[in-house]
N, C-alpha and C. Protein backbone atom coordinates (compact mmCIF):
# COMPACT_ATOMS: atom_id res chain seq x y z
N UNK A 1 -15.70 -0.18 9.19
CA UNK A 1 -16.89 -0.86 8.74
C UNK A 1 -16.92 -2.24 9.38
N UNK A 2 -17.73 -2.83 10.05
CA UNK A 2 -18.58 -3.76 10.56
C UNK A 2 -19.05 -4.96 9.60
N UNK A 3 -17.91 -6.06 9.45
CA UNK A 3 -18.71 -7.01 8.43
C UNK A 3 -19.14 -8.02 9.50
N UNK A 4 -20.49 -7.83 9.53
CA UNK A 4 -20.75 -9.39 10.42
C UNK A 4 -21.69 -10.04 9.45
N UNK A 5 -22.08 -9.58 8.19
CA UNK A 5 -22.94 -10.32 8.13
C UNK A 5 -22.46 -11.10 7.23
N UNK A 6 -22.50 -12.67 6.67
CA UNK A 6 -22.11 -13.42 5.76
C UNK A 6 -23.09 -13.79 4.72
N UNK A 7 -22.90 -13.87 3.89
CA UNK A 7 -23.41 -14.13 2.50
C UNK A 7 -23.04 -15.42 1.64
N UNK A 8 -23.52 -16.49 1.67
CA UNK A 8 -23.07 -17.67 0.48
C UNK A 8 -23.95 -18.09 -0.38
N UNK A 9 -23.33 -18.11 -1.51
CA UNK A 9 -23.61 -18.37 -3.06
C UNK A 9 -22.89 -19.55 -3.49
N UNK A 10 -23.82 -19.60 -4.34
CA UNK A 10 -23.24 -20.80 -5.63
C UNK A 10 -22.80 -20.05 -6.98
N UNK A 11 -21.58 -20.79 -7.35
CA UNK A 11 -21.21 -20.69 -8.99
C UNK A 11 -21.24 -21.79 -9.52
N UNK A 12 -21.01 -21.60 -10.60
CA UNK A 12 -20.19 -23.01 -11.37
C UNK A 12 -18.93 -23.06 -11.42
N UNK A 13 -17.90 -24.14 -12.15
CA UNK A 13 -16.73 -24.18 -11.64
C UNK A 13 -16.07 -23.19 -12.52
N UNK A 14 -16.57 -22.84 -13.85
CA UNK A 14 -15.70 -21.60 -14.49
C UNK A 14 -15.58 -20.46 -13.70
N UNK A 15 -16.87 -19.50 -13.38
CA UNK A 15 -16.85 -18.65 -12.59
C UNK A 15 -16.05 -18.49 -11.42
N UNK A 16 -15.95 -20.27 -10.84
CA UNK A 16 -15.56 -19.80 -9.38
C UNK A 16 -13.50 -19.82 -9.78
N UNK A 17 -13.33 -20.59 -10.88
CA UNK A 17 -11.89 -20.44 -11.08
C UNK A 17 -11.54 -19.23 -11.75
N UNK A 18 -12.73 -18.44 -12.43
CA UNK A 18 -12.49 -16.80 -12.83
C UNK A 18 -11.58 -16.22 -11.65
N UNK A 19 -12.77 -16.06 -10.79
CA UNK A 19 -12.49 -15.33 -9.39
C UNK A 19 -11.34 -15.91 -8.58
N UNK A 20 -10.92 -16.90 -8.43
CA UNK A 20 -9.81 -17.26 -7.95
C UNK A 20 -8.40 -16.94 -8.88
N UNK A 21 -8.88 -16.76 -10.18
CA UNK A 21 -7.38 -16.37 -11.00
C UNK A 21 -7.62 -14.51 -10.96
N UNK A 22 -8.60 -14.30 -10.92
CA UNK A 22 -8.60 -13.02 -10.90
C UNK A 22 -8.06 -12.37 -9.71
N UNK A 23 -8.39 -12.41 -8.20
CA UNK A 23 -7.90 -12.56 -6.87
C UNK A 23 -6.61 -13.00 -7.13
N UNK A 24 -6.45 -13.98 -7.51
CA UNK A 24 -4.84 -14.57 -7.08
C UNK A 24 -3.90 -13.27 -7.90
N UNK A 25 -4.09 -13.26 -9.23
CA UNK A 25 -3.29 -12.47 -9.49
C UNK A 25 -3.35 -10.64 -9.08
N UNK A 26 -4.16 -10.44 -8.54
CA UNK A 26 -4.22 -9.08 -7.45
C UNK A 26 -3.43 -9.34 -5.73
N UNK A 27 -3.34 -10.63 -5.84
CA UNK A 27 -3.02 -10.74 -4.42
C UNK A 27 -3.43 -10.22 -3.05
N UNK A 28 -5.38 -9.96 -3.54
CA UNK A 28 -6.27 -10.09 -2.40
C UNK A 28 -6.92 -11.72 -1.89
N UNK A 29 -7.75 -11.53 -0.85
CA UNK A 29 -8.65 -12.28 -0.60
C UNK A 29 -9.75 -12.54 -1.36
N UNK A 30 -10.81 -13.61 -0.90
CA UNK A 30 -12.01 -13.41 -2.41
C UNK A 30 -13.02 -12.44 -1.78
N UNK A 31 -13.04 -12.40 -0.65
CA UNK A 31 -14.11 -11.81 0.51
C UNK A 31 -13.43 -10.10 -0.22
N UNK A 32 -12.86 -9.38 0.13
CA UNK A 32 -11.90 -8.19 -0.84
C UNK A 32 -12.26 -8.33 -1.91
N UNK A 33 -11.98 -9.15 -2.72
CA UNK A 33 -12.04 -9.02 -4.26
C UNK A 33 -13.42 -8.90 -4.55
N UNK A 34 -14.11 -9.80 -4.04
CA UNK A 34 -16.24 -9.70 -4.18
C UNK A 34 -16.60 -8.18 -3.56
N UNK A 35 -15.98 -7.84 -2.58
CA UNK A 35 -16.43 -6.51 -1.87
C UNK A 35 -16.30 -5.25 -3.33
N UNK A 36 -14.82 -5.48 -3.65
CA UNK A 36 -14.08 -4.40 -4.56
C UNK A 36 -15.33 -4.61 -5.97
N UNK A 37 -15.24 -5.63 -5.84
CA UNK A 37 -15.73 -5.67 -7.45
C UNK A 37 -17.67 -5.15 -7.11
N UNK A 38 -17.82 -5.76 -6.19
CA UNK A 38 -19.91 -5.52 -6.21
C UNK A 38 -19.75 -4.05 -5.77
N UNK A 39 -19.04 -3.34 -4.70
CA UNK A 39 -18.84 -1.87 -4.53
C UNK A 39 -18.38 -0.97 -6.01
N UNK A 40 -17.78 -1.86 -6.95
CA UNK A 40 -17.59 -0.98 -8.36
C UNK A 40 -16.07 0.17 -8.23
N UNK A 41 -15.47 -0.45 -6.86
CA UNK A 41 -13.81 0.20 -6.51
C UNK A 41 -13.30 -0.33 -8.02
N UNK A 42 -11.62 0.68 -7.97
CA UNK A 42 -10.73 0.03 -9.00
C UNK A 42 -9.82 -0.99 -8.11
N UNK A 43 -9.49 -1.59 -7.80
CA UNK A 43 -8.43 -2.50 -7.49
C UNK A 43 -7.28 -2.24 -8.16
N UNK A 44 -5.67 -1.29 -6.99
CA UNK A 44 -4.36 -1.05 -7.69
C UNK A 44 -3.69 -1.98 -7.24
N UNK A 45 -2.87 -2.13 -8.12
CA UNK A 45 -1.85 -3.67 -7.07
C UNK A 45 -0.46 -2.69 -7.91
N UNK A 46 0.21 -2.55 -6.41
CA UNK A 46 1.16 -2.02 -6.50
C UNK A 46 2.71 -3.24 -6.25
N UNK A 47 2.79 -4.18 -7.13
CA UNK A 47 3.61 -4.86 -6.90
C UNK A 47 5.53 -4.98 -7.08
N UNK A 48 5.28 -3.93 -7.31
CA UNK A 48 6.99 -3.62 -7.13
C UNK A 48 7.16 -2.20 -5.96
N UNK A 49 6.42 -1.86 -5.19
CA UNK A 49 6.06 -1.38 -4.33
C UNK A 49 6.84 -1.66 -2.83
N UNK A 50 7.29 -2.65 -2.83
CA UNK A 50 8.01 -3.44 -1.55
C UNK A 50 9.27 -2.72 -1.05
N UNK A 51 10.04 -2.27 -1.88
CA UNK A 51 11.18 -1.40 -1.83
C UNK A 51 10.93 -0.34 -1.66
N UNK A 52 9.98 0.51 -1.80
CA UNK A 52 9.72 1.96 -1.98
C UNK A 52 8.79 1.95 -0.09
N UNK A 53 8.16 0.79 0.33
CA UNK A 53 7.76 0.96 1.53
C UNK A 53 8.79 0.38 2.29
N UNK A 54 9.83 -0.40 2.06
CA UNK A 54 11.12 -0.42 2.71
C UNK A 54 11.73 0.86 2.71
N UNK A 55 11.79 1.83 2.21
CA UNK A 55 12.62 2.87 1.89
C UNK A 55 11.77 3.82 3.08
N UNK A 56 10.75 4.18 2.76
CA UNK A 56 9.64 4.65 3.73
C UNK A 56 9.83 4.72 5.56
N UNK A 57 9.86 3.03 5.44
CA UNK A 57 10.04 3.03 7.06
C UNK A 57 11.47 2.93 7.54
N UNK A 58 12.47 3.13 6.91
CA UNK A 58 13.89 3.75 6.97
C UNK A 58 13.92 4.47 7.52
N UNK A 59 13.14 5.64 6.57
CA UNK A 59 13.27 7.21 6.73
C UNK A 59 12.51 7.30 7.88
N UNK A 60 11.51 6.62 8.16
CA UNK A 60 10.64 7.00 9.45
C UNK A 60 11.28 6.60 10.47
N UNK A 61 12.01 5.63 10.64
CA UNK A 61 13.06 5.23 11.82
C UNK A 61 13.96 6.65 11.96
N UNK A 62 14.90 7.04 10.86
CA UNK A 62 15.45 8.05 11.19
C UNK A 62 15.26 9.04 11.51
N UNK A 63 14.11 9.80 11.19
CA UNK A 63 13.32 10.47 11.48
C UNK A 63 12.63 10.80 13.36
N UNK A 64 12.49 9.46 13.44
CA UNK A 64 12.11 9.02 14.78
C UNK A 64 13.19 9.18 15.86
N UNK A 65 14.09 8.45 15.07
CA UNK A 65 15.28 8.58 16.46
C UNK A 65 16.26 10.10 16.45
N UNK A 66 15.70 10.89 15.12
CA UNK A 66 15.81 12.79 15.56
C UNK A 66 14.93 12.97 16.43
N UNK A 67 14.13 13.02 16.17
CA UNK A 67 13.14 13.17 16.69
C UNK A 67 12.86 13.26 18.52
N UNK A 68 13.64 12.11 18.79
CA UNK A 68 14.27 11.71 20.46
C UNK A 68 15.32 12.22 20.94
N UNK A 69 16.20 12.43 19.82
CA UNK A 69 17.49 13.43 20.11
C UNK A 69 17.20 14.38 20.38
N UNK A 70 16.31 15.36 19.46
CA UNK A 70 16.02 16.68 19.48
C UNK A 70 15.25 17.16 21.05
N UNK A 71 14.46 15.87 21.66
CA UNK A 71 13.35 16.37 22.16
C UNK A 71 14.43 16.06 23.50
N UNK A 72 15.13 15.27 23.58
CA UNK A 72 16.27 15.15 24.88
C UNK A 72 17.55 15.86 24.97
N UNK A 73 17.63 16.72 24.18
CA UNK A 73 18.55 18.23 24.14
C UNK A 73 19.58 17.59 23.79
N UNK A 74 19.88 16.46 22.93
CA UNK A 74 20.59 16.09 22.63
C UNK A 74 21.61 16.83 21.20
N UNK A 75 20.77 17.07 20.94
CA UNK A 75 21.23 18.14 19.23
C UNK A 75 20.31 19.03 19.42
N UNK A 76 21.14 19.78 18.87
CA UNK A 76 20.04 21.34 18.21
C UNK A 76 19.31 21.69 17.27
N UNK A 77 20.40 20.81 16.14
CA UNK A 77 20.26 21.34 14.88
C UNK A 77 20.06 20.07 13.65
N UNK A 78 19.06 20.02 13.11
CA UNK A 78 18.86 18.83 12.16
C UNK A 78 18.75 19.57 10.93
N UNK A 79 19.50 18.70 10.47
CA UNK A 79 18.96 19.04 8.57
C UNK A 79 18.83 17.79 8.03
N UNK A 80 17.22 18.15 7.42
CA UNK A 80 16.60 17.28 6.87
C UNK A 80 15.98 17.54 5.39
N UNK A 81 16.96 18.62 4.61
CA UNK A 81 17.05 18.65 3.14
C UNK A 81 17.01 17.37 2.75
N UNK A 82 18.09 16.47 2.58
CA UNK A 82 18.47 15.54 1.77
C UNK A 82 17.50 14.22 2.27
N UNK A 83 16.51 14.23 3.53
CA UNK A 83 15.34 13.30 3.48
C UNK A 83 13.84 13.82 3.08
N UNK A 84 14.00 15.13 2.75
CA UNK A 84 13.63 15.62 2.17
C UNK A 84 13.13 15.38 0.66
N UNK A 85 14.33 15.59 0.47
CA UNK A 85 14.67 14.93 -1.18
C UNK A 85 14.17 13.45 -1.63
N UNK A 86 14.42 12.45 -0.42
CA UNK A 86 14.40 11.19 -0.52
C UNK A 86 12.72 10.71 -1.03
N UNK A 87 12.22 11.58 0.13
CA UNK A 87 10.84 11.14 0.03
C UNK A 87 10.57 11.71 -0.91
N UNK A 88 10.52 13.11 -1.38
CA UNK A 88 9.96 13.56 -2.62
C UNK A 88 10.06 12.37 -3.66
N UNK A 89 11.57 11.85 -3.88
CA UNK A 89 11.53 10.80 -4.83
C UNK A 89 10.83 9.84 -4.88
N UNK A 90 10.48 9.02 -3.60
CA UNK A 90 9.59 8.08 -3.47
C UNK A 90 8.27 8.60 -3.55
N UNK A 91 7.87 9.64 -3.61
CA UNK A 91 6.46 9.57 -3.93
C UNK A 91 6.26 9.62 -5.51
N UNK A 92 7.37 10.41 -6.06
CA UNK A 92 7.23 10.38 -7.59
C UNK A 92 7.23 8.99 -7.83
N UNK A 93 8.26 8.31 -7.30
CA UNK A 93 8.29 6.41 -7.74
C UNK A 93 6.49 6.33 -6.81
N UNK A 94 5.87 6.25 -6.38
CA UNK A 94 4.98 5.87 -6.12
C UNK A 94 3.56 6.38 -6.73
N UNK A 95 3.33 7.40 -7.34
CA UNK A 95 3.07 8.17 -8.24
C UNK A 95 2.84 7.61 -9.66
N UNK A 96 4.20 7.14 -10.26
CA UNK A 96 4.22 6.62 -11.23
C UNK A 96 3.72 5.41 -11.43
N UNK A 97 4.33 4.46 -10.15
CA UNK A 97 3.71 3.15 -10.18
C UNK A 97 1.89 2.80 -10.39
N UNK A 98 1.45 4.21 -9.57
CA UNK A 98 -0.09 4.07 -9.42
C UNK A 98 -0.65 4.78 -10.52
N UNK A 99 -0.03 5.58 -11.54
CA UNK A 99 -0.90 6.05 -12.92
C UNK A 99 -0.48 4.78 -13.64
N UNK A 100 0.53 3.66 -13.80
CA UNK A 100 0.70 2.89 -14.29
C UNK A 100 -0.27 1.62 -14.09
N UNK A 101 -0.77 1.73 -13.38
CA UNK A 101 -1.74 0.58 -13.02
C UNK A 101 -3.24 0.93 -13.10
N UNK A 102 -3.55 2.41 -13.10
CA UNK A 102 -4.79 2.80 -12.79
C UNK A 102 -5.24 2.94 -14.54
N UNK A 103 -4.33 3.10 -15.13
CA UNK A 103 -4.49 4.07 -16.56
C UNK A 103 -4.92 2.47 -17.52
């Protein structure tokens, strides 16, 4: 989507410190937060989330550098049960985090 076009308004100072405590504690922008809110989106803030996308791009590194092995005849044989497993878990942790915030 294409934002070129700009829009400015006036508030008063309650309103405009609404929206700035409201934003701040989502940890968007206000330009985001005005979009989310006049579009009628839910806004999730997944803030313990940081570890679970650390965990993520782990697995995708490892993943990756099979991935180069395999394709340079380096190995034959991968087993990838137990990252398997990993991610399943992280999506349940991610899962949970997002009915916890949405509900």
């Amino acid at each position: 989507m294409n934002k070129s076009i700009k829009i400015t308004f006036r508030v008063d100072e309650d309103t405009f410190n609404n929206i700035e405590q409201e934003r701040s504690k989502l940890n968007v922008n206000r330009s985001k937060y005005l979009n989310t809110i006049i579009n009628k989106k839910k806004i999730v803030v997944l803030g313990e989330a940081d570890n679970i996308v650390y965990e993520l791009r782990k697995i995708g590194n490892n993943i990756n550098q099979l991935t180069k092995l395999a394709n340079s005849n380096a190995i034959k044989v991968v087993n990838l049960e137990e990252t398997k497993e990993c991610i399943q878990k992280i999506w349940q942790s991610l899962n949970l985090l997002i009915s916890k915030k949405v509900t």
